[in-house]
N, C-alpha and C. Protein backbone atom coordinates (compact mmCIF):
# COMPACT_ATOMS: atom_id res chain seq x y z
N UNK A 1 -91.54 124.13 254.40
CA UNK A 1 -92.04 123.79 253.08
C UNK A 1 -92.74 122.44 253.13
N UNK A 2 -93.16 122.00 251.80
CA UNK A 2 -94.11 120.94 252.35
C UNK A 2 -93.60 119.78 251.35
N UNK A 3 -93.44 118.68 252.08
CA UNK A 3 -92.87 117.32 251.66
C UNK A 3 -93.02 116.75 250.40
N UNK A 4 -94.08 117.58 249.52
CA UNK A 4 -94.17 116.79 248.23
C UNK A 4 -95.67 117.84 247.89
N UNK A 5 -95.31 118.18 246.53
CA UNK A 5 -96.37 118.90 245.50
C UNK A 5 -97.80 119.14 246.24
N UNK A 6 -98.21 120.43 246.49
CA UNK A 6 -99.32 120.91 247.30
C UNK A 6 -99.37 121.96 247.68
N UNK A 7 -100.10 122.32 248.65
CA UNK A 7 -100.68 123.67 249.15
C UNK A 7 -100.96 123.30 251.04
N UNK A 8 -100.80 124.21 251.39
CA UNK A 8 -100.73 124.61 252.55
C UNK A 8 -101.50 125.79 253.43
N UNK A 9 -102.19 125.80 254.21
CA UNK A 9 -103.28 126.60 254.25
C UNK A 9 -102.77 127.04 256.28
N UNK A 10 -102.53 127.80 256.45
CA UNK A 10 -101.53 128.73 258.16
C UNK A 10 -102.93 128.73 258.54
N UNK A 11 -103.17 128.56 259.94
CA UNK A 11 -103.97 129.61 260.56
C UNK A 11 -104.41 130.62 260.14
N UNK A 12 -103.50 131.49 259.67
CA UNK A 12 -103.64 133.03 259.51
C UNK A 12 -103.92 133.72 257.96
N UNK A 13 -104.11 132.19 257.28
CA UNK A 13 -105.01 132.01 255.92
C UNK A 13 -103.46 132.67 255.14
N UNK A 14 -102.11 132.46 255.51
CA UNK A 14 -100.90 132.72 254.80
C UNK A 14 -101.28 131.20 254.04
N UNK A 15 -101.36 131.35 252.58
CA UNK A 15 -101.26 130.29 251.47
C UNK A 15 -99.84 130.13 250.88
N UNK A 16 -99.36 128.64 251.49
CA UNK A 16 -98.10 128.45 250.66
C UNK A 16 -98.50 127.73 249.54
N UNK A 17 -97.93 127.79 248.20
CA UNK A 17 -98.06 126.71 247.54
C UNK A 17 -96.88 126.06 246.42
N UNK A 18 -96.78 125.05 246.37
CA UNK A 18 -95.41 124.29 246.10
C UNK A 18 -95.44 123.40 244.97
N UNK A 19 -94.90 123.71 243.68
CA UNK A 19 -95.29 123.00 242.87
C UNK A 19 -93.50 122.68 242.73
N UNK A 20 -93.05 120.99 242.90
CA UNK A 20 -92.14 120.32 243.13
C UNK A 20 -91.89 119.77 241.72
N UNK A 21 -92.52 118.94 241.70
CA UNK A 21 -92.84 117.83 240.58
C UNK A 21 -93.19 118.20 239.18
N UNK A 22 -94.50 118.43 239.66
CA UNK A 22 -94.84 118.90 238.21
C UNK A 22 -95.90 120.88 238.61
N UNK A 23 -94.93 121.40 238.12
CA UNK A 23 -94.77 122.79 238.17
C UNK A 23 -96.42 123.27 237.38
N UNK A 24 -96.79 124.25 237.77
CA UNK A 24 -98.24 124.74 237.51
C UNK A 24 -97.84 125.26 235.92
N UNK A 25 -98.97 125.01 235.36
CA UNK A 25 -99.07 124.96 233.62
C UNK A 25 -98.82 126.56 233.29
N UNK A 26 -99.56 127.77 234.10
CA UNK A 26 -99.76 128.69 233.63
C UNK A 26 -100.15 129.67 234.64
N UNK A 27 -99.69 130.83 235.03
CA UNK A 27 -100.36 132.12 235.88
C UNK A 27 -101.24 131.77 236.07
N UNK A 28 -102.70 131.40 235.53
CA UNK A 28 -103.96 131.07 235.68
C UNK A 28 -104.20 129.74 236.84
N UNK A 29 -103.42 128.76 236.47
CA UNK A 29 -103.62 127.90 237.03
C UNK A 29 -103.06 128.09 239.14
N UNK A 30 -102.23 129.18 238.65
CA UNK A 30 -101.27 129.37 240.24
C UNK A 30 -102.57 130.10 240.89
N UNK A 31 -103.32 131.33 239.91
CA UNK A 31 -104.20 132.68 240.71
C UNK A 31 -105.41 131.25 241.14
N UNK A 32 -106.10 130.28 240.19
CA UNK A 32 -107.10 129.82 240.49
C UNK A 32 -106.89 128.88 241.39
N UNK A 33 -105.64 128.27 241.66
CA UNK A 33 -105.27 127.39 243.22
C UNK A 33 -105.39 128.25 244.32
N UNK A 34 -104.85 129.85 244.38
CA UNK A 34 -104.41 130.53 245.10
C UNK A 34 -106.16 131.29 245.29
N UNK A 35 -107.32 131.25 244.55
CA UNK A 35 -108.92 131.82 245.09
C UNK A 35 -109.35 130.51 245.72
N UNK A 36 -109.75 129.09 245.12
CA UNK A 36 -110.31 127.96 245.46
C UNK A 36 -109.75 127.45 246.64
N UNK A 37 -108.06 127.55 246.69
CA UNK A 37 -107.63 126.53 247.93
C UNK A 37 -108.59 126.78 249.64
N UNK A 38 -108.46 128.41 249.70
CA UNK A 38 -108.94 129.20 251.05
C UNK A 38 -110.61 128.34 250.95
N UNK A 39 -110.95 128.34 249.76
CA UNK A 39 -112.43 128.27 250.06
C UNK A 39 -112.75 126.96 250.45
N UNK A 40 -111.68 126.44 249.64
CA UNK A 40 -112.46 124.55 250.08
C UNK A 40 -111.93 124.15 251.01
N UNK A 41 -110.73 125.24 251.83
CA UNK A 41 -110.75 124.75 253.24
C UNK A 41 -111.86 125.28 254.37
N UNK A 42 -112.01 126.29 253.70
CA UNK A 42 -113.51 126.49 254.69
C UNK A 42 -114.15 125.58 254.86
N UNK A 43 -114.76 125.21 253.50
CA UNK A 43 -116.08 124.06 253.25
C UNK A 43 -115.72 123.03 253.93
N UNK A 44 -114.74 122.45 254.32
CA UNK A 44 -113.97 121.29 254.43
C UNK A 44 -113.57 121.55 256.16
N UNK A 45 -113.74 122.71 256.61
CA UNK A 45 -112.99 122.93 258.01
C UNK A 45 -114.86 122.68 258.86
N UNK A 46 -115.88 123.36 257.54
CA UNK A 46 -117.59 122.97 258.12
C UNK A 46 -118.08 121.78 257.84
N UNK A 47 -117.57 121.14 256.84
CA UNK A 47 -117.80 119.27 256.69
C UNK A 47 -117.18 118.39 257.83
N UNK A 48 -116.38 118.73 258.23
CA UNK A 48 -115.18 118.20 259.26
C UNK A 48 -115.81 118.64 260.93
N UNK A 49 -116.61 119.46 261.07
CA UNK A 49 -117.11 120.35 262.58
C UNK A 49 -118.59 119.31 262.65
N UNK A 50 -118.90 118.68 260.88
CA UNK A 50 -120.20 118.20 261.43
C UNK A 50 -119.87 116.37 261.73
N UNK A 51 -119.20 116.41 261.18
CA UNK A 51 -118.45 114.53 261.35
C UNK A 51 -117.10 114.56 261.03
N UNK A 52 -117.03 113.11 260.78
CA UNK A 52 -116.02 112.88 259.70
C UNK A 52 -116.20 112.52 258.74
N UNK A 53 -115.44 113.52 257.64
CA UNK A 53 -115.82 113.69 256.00
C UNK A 53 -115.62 112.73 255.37
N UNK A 54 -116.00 112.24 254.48
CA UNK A 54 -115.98 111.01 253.61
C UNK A 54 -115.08 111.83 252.30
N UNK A 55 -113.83 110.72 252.29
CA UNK A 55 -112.83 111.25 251.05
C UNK A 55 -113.45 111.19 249.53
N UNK A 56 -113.31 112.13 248.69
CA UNK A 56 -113.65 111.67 247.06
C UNK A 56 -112.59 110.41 247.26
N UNK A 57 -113.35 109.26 246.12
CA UNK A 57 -112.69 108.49 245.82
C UNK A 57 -111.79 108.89 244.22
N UNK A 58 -110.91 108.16 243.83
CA UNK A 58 -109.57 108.40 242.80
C UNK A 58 -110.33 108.65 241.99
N UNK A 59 -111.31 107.75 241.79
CA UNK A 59 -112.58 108.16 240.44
C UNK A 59 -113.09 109.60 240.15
N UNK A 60 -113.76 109.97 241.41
CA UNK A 60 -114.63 110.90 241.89
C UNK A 60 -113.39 111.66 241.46
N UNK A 61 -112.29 111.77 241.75
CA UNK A 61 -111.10 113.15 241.91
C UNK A 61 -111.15 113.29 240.28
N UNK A 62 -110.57 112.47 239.51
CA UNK A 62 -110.07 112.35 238.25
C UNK A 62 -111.41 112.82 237.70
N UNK A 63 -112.79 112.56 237.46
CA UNK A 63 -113.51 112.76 237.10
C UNK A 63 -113.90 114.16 236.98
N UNK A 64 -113.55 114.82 238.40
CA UNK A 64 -113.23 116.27 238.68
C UNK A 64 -112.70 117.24 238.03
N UNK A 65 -111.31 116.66 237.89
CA UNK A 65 -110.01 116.93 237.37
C UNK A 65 -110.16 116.95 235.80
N UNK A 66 -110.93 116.10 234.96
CA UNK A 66 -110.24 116.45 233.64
C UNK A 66 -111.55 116.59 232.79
N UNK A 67 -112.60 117.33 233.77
CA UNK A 67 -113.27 118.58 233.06
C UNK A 67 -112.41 119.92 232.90
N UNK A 68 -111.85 120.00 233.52
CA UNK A 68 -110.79 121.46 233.77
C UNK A 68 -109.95 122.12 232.54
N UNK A 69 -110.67 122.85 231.87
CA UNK A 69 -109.83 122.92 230.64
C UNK A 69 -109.55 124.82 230.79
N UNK A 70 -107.62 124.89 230.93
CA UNK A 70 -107.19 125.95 231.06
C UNK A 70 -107.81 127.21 230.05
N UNK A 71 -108.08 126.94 228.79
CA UNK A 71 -108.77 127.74 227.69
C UNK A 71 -110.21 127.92 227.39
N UNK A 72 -110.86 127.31 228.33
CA UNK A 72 -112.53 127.54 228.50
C UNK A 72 -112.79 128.77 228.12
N UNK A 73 -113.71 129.01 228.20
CA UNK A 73 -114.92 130.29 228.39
C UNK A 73 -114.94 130.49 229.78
N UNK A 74 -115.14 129.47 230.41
CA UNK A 74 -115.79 129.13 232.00
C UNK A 74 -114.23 130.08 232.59
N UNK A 75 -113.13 129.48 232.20
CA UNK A 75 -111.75 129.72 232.77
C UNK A 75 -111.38 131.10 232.25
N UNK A 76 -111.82 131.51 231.01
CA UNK A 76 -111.39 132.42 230.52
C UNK A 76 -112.27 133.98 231.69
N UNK A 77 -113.46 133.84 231.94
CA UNK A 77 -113.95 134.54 232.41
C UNK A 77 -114.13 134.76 234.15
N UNK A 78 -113.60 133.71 234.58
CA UNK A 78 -112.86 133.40 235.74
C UNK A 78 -111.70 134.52 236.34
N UNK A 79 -110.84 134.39 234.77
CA UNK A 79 -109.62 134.86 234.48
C UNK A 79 -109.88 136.71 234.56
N UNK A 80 -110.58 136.93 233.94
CA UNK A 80 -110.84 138.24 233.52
C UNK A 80 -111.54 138.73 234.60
N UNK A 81 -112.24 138.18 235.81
CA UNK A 81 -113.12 138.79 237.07
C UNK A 81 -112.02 138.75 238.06
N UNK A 82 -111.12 137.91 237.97
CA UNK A 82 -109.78 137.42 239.05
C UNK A 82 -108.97 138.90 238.80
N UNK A 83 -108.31 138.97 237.54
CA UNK A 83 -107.97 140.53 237.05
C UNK A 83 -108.47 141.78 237.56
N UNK A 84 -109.83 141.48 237.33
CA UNK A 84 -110.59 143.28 237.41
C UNK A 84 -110.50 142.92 239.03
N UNK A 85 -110.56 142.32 239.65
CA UNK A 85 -110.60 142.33 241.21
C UNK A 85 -109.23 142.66 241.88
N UNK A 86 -107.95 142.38 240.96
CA UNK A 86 -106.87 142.53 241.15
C UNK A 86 -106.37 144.05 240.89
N UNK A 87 -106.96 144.57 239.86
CA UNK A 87 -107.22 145.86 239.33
C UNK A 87 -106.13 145.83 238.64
N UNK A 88 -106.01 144.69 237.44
CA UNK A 88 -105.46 144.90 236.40
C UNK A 88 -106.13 144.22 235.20
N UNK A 89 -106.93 144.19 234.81
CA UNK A 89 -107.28 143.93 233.92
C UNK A 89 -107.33 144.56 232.35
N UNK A 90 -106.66 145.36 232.61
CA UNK A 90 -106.45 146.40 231.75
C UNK A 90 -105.04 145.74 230.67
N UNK A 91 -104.64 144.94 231.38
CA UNK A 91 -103.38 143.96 231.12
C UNK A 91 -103.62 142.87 230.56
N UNK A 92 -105.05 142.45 230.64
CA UNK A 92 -105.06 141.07 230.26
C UNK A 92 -105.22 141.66 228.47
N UNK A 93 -104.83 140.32 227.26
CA UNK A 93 -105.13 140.73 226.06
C UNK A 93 -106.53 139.99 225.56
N UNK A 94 -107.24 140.41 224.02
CA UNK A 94 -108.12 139.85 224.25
C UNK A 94 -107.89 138.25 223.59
N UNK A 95 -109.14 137.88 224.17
CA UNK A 95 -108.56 136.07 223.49
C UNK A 95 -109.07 135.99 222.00
């Protein structure tokens, strides 16, 4: 398990993820860690093959971070393509 609040990415693209501290807000928030994490380790495994990556700074992160609004449109429809790909969407209600 992993030492403190995060995600974990195997070789074998097995995704652990560990919410310790402060526990994920909502289903949504677990499925959209659990599509994005794989990808931005890609991006990040081809940023990393061409140098060494330059970190977001605390700014840059936060700035990131609290556009993110769980009840969007943006999130809501996220939500509903994450579903039909899951092949339940038939489950979700409408908003």
């Amino acid at each position: 398990m992993l030492a403190q609040p995060g995600a974990a990415l195997r070789r074998d693209e097995v995704l652990v993820l560990q919410f310790l501290q402060e526990p994920a807000r909502s289903l949504i928030d677990v499925v959209r860690m659990s599509v994005y994490l794989p990808r931005n380790a890609r991006v990040q495994l081809k940023a990393m093959q061409l140098g060494e990556p330059k970190p977001l700074s605390r700014g840059e992160i936060e700035a990131r971070t609290s556009g993110y609004k769980p009840q969007s449109p943006e999130t809501q429809r996220a939500w509903q393509y994450w579903a039909a790909r899951a092949g339940c969407a038939e489950l979700l209600k409408e908003p």
